[in-house]
Protein backbone atom coordinates (compact mmCIF):
# COMPACT_ATOMS: atom_id res chain seq x y z
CA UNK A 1 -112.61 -150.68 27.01
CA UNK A 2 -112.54 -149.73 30.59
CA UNK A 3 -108.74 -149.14 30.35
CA UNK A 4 -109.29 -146.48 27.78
CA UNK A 5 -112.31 -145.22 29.46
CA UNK A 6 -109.93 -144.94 32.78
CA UNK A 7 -107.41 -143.53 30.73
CA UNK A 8 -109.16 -140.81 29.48
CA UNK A 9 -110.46 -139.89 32.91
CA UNK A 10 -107.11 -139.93 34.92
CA UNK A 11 -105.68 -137.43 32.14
CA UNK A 12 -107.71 -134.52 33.75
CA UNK A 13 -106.49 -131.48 33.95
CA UNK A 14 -106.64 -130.46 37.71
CA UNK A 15 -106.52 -126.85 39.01
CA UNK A 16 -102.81 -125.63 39.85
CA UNK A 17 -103.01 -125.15 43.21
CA UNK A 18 -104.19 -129.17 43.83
CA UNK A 19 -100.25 -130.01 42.71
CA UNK A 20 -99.46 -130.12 46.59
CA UNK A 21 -102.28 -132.45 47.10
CA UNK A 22 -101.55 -134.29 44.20
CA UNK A 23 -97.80 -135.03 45.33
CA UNK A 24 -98.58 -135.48 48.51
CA UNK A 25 -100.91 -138.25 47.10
CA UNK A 26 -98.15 -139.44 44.84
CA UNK A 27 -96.01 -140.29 47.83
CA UNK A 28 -98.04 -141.98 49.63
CA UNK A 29 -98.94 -144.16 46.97
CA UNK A 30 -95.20 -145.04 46.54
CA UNK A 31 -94.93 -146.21 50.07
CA UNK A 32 -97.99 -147.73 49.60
CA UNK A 33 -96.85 -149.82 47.00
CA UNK A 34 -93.18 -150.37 48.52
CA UNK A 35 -94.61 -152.24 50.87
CA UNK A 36 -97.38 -154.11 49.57
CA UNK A 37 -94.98 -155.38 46.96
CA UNK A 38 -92.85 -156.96 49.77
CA UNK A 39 -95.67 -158.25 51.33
CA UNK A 40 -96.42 -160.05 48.09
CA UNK A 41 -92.93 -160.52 47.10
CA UNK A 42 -93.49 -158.90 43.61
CA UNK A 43 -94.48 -155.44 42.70
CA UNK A 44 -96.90 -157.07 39.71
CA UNK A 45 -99.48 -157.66 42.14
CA UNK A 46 -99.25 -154.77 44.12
CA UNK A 47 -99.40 -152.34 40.89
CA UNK A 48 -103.24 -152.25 39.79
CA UNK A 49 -104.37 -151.67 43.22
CA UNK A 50 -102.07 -148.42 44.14
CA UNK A 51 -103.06 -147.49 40.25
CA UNK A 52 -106.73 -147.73 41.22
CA UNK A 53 -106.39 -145.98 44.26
CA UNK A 54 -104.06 -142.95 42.64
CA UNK A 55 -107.11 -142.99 39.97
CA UNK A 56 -109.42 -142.21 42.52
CA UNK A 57 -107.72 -139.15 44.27
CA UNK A 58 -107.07 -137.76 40.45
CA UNK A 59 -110.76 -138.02 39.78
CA UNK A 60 -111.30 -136.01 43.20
CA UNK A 61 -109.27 -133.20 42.69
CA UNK A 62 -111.04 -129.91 41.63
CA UNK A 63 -111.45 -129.41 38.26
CA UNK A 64 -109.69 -126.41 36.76
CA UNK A 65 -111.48 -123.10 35.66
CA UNK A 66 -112.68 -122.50 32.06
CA UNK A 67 -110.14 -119.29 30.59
CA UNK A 68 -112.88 -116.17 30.18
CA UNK A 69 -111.88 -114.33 27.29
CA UNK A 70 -111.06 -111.69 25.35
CA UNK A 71 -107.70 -110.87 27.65
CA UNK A 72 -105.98 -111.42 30.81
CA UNK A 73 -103.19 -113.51 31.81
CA UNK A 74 -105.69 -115.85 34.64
CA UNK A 75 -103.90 -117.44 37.16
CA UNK A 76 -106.80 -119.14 38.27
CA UNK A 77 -107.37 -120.77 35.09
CA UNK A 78 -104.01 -122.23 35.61
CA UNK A 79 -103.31 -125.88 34.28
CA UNK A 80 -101.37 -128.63 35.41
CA UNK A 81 -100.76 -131.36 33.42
CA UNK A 82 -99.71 -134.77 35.18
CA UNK A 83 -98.42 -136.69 32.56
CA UNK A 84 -95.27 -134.07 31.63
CA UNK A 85 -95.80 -132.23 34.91
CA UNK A 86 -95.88 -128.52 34.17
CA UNK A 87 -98.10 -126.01 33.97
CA UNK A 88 -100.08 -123.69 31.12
CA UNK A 89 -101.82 -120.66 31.27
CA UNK A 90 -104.69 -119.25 28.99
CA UNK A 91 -103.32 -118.29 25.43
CA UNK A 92 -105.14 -114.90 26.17
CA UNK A 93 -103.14 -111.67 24.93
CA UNK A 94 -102.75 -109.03 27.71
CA UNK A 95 -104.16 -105.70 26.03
CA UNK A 96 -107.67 -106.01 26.19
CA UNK A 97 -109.40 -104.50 23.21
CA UNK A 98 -110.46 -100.73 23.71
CA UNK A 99 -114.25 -99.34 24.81
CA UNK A 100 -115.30 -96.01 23.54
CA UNK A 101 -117.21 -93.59 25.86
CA UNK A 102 -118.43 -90.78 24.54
CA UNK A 103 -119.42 -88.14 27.12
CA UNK A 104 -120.85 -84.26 26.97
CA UNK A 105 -118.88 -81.27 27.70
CA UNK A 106 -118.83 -80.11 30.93
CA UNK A 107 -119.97 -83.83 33.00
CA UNK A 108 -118.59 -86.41 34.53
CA UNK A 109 -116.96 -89.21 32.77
CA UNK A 110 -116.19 -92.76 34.64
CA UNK A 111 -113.95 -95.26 34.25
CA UNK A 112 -114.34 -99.17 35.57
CA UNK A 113 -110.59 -101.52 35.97
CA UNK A 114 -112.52 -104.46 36.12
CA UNK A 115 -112.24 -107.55 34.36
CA UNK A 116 -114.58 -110.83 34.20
CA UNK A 117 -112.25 -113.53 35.86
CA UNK A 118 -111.32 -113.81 39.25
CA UNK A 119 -108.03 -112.13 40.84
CA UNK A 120 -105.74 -112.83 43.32
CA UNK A 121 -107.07 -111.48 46.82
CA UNK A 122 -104.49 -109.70 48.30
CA UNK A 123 -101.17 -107.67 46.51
CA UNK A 124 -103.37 -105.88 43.80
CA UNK A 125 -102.79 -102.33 42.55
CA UNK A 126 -103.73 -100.48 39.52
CA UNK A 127 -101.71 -98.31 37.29
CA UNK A 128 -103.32 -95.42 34.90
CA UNK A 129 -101.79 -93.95 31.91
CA UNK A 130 -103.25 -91.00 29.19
CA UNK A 131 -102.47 -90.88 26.18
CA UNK A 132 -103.74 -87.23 24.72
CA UNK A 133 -104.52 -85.39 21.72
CA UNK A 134 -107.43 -86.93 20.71
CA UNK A 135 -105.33 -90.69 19.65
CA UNK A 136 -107.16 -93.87 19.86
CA UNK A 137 -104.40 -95.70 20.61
CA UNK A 138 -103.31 -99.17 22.24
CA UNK A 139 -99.54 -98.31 21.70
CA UNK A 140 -97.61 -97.94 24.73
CA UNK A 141 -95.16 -95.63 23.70
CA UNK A 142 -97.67 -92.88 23.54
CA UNK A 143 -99.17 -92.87 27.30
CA UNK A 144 -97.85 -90.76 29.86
CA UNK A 145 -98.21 -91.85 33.97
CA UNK A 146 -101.51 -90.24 35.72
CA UNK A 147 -100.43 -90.42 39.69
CA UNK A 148 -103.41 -88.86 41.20
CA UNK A 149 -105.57 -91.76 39.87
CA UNK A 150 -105.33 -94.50 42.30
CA UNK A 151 -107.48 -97.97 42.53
CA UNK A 152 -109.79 -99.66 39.99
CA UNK A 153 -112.10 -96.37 39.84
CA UNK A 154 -111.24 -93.17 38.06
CA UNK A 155 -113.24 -90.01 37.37
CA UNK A 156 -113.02 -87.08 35.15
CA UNK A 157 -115.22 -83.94 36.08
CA UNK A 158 -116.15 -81.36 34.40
CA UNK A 159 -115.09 -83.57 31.42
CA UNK A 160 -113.54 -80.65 28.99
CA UNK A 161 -111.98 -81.07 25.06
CA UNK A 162 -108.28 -81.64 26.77
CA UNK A 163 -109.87 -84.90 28.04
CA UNK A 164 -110.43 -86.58 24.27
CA UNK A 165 -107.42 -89.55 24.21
CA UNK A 166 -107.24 -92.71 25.44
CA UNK A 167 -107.13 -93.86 29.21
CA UNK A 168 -105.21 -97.23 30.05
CA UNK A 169 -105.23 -99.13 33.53
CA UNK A 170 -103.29 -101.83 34.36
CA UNK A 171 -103.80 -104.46 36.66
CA UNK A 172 -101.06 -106.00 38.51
CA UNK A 173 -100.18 -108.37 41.13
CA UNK A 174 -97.27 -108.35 42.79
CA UNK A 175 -95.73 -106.09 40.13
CA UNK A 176 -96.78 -108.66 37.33
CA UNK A 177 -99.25 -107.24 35.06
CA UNK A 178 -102.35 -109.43 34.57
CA UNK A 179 -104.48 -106.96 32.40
CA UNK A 180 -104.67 -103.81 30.43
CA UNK A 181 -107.59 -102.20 29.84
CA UNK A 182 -108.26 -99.18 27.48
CA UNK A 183 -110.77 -96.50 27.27
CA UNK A 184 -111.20 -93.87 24.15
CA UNK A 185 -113.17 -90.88 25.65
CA UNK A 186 -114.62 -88.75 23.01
CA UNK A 187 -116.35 -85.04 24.01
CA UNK A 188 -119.42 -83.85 22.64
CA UNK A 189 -121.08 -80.48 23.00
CA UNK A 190 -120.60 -76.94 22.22
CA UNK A 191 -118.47 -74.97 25.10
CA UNK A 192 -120.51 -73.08 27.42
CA UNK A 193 -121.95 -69.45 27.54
CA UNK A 194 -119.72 -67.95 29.88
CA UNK A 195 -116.55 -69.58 27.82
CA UNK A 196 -118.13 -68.38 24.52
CA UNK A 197 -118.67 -64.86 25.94
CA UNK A 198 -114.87 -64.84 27.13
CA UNK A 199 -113.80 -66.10 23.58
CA UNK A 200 -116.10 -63.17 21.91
CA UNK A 201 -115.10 -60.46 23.87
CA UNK A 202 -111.32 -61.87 23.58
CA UNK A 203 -111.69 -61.45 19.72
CA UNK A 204 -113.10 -58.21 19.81
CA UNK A 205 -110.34 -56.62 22.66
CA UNK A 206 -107.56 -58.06 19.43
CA UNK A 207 -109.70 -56.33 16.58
CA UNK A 208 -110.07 -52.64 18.44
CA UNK A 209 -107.87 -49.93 17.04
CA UNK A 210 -107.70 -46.33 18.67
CA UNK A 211 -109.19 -43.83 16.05
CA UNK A 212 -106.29 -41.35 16.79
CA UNK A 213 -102.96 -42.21 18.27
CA UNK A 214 -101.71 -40.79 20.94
CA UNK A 215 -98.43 -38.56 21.24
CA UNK A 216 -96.05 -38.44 24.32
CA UNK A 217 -94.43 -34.98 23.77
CA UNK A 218 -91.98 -33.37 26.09
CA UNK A 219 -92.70 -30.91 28.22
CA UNK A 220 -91.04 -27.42 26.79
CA UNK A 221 -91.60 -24.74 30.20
CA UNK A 222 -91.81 -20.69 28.71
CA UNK A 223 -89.39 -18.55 30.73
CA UNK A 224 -92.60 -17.55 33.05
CA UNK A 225 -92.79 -21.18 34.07
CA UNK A 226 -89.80 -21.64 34.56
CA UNK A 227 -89.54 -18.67 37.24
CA UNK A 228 -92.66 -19.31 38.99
CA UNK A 229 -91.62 -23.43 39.30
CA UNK A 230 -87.99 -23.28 41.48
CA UNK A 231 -88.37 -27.23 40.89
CA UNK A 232 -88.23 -26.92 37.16
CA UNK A 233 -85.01 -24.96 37.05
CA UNK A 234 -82.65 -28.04 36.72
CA UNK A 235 -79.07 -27.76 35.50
CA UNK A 236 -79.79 -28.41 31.41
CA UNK A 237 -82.37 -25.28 32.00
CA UNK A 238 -79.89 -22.63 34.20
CA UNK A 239 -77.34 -22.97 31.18
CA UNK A 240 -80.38 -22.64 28.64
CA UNK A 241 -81.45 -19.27 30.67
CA UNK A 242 -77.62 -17.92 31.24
CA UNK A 243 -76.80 -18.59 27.48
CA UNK A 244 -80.35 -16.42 26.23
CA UNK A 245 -79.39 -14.19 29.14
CA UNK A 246 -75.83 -13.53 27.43
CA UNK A 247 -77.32 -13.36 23.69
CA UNK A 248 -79.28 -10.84 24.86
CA UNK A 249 -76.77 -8.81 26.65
CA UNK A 250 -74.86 -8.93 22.99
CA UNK A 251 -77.66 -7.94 21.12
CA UNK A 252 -78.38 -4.91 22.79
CA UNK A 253 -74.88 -3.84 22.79
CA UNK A 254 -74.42 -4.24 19.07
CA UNK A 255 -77.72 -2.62 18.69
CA UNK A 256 -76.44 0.64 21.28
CA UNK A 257 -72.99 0.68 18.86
CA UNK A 258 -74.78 1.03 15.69
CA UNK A 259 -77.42 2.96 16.78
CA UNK A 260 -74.67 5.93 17.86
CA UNK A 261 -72.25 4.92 14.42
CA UNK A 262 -75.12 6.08 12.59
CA UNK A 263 -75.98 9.14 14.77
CA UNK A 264 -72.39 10.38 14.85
CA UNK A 265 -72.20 9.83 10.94
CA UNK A 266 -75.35 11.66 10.05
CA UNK A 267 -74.34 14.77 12.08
């Protein structure tokens, strides 16, 4: 009975980072046992008591941590197993399921990367990602990198309808992701005065029609204005005035000709 209840005990799982303690134990307790056995000229009666003693520094070792769900991969809930000598992790998946904030137009919305089990202390950064358009989303595919967020904190203000999507942060050590965390930020509220004013008189500025149109005509000078302006007398306008000047000069003439013809008939 107390074999089995020894058994039992000795197969404790002992936190991962007691392995170098443990096979530093393990060692000794070879050497240990090298030389009690030729001391005693058989390694039969040398077993139970380097067995008892190796029991002993097992049942001292720290005890693992319990995994904290939902998500995570937890390195400090780590598990080493003596009998095949390896190591297991929490069967945890890595997305952790999404929180909804829902925030009013024009405020501040907030964001926490934190997660409920303990991370490695140095070689931590974060990683945010948006995914837009108003998607509630843990798909990868559809986020896009956000490089002015830095660090476990991020803040949206004033929080405006462009901001409804999803918000993803990833925790990583040492370029290993250990968690991804998801936020679904929905906007409430009706858009402010001044915007609504802007949008109202926008509508009207598209509606408004002049009553009459107006007409661009061009400018046709009288021979007065065109003496009295030298400036308007451009070449298209000397050949107008030379070619009425030369109609004119035929005109009378044929008028002068007939005018005697029908004198010189008469008489």
């Amino acid at each position: 009975m107390r074999s089995r209840r020894g058994r039992r005990r000795t197969c404790r799982r002992p936190d991962y980072d007691e392995r170098s303690h443990l096979h530093d134990a393990f060692t000794q307790m070879t050497h240990s046992l090298q030389e009690m056995a030729t001391a005693q000229g058989s390694f039969k009666v040398a077993f139970p008591d380097a067995a008892e003693k190796m029991r002993k520094v097992i049942m001292q070792l720290k005890e693992v941590r319990a995994c904290v769900p939902p998500c995570g991969l937890q390195e400090v809930a780590r598990r080493f197993h003596c009998r095949g000598c390896y190591s297991t992790v929490c069967d945890l998946p890595l997305d952790c399921p999404v929180q909804d904030l829902t925030v009013t137009r024009g405020h501040q919305a907030k964001f926490s990367c934190t997660v409920n089990f303990q991370l490695p202390k140095e070689e931590i950064t974060y990683s945010w990602k948006f995914a837009g358009g108003g998607v509630r989303t843990q798909d990868v595919s559809y986020f896009q990198d956000l490089p002015q967020a830095r660090g476990n904190l991020a803040r949206i203000r004033p929080v405006q309808p462009a901001h409804r999507g999803t918000f993803s942060c990833v925790i990583l050590h040492d370029q290993l992701p250990l968690a991804r965390l998801y936020f679904f930020l929905n906007v409430t509220g009706a858009p402010s005065r001044g915007e609504t004013e802007l949008q109202v008189s926008f509508r009207e500025v598209l509606r408004w029609a002049p009553l009459e149109a107006e007409m661009i005509e061009p400018w046709r000078p009288s021979l007065g204005e065109l003496l009295a302006r030298p400036e308007a007398l451009t070449l298209s306008n000397q050949c107008l005035l030379a070619a009425v000047a030369a109609l004119a000069s035929v005109s009378a003439t044929l008028v002068v000709w007939m005018f005697f013809r029908w004198y010189f008939k008469g008489n």
